[in-house]
Protein backbone atom coordinates (compact mmCIF):
# COMPACT_ATOMS: atom_id res chain seq x y z
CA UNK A 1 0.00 0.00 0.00
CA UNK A 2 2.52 2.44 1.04
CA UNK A 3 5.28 3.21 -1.41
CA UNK A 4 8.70 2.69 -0.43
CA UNK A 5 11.27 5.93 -0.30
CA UNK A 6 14.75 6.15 -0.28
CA UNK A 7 16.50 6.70 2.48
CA UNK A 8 16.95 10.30 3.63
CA UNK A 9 20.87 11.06 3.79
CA UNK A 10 20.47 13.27 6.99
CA UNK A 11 18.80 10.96 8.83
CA UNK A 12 19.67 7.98 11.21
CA UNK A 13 18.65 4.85 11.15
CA UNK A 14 16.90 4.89 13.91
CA UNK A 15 14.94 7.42 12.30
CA UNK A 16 14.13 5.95 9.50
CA UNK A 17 12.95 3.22 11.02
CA UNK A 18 10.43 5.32 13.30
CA UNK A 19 9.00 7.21 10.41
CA UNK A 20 8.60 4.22 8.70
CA UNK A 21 6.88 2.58 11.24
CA UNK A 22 4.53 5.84 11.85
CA UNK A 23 3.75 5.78 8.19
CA UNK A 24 2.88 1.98 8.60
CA UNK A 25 0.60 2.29 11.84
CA UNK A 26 -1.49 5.21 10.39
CA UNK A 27 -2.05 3.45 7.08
CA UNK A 28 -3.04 -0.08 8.93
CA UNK A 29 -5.42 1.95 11.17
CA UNK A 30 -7.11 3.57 8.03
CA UNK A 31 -7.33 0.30 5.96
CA UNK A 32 -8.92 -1.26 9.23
CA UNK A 33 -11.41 1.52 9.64
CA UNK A 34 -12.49 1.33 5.53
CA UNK A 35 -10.78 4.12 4.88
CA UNK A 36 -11.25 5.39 0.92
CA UNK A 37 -8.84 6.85 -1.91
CA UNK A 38 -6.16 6.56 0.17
CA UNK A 39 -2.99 8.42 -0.67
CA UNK A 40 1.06 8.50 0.52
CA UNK A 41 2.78 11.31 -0.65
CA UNK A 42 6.71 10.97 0.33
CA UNK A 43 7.82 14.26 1.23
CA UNK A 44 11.36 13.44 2.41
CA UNK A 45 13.79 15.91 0.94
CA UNK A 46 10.69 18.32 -0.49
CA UNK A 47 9.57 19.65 2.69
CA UNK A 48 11.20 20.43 5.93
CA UNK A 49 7.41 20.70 7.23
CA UNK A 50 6.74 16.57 7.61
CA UNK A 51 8.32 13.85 5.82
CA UNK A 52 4.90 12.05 4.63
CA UNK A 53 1.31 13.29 3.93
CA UNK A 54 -1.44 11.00 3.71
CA UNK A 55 -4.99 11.76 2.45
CA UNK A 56 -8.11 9.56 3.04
CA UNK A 57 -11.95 10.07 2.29
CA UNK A 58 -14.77 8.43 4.61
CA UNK A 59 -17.89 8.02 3.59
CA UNK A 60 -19.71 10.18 5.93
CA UNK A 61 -19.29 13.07 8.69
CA UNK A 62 -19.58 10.51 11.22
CA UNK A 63 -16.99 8.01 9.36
CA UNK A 64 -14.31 10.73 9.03
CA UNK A 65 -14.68 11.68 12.91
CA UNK A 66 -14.35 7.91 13.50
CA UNK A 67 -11.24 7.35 11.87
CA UNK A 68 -9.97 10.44 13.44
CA UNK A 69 -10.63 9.32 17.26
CA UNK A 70 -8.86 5.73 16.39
CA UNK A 71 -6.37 6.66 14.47
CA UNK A 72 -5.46 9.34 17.20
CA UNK A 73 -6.17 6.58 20.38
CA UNK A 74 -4.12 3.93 18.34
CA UNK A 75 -0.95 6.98 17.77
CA UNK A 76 -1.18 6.96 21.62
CA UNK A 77 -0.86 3.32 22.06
CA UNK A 78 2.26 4.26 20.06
CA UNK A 79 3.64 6.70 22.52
CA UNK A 80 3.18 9.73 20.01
CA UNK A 81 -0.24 10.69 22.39
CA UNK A 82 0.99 14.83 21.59
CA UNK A 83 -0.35 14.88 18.44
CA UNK A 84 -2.11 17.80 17.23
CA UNK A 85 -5.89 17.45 15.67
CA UNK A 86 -7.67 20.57 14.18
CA UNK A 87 -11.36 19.73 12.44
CA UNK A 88 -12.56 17.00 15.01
CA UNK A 89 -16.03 19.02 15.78
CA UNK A 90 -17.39 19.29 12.20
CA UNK A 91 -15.62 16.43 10.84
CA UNK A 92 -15.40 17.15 7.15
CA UNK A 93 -11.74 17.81 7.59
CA UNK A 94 -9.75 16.48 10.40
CA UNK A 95 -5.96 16.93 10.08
CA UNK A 96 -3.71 15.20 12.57
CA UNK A 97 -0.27 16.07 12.83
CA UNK A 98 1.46 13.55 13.94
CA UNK A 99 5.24 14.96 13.77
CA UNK A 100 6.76 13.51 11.24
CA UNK A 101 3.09 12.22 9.14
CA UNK A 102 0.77 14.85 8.75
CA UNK A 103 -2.72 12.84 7.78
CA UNK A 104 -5.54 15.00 6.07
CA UNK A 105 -9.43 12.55 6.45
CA UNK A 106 -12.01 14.27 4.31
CA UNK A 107 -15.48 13.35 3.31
CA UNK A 108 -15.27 13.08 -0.57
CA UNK A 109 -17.15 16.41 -1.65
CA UNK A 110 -14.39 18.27 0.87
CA UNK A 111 -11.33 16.52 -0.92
CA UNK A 112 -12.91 17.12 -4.19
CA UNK A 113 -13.06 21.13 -3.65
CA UNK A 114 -9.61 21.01 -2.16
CA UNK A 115 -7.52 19.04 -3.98
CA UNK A 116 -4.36 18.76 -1.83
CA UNK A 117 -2.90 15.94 -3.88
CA UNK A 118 -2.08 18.31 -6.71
CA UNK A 119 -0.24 21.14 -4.37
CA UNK A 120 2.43 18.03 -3.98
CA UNK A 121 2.12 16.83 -7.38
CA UNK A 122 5.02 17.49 -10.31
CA UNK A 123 3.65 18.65 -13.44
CA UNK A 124 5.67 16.78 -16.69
CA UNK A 125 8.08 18.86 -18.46
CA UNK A 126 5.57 18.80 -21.59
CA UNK A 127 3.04 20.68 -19.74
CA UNK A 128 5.15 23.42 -17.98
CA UNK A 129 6.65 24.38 -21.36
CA UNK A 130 2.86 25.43 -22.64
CA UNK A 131 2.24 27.43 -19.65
């Protein structure tokens, strides 16, 4: 499910290995809860912000505020209980920032207007040159 990225040059092992396994938890949480259209973006070496993004869509108000509390209650578990949530009361967007994930649950009409897979996307050469 999750692609596999090279390994960062600045960081340690042991670093790697905890980002991976952040990156693994959240995306077996989401598959667990149903989650929809979900999406990894690898952001190590493009952003000194987080080194992954991933985007889901539930089904419903109540889906996306579901995923939200477990995903948040399993990051606990974890020992990363500090993360930040913004969005929890309406549910149509919840972003959790997790440190070194930042995870963006929509319901599909909100992810549709917003489109935050194309701010990270790379346009092909061809299509920059027509601009």
């Amino acid at each position: 499910m999750a692609q596999e990225a090279p390994a960062d040059a600045g960081a340690s092992p042991s670093d790697e290995g905890r980002i991976t396994a952040v990156e693994d938890l959240i995306l077996s949480r989401l598959d667990d809860d149903k989650a929809q259209d979900v999406v990894f973006i690898d952001l190590k070496g493009k952003s000194p912000v987080a080194d992954g993004l991933i985007v889901a869509s539930g089904r419903s108000q109540r889906h996306v505020g579901a995923m939200a509390d477990h995903l948040l209650r399993a990051l606990k578990e974890a020992g990363l209980g500090r993360c930040r949530v913004e969005g929890m009361p309406s549910a149509d967007w919840v972003l959790i920032d997790a440190g070194d994930v930042i995870v963006h649950l929509f319901r599909p009409e909100v992810r549709a207007f917003y489109n935050i897979e194309k701010i990270w996307s790379v346009e092909p050469p061809a299509n920059r040159a027509a601009i």
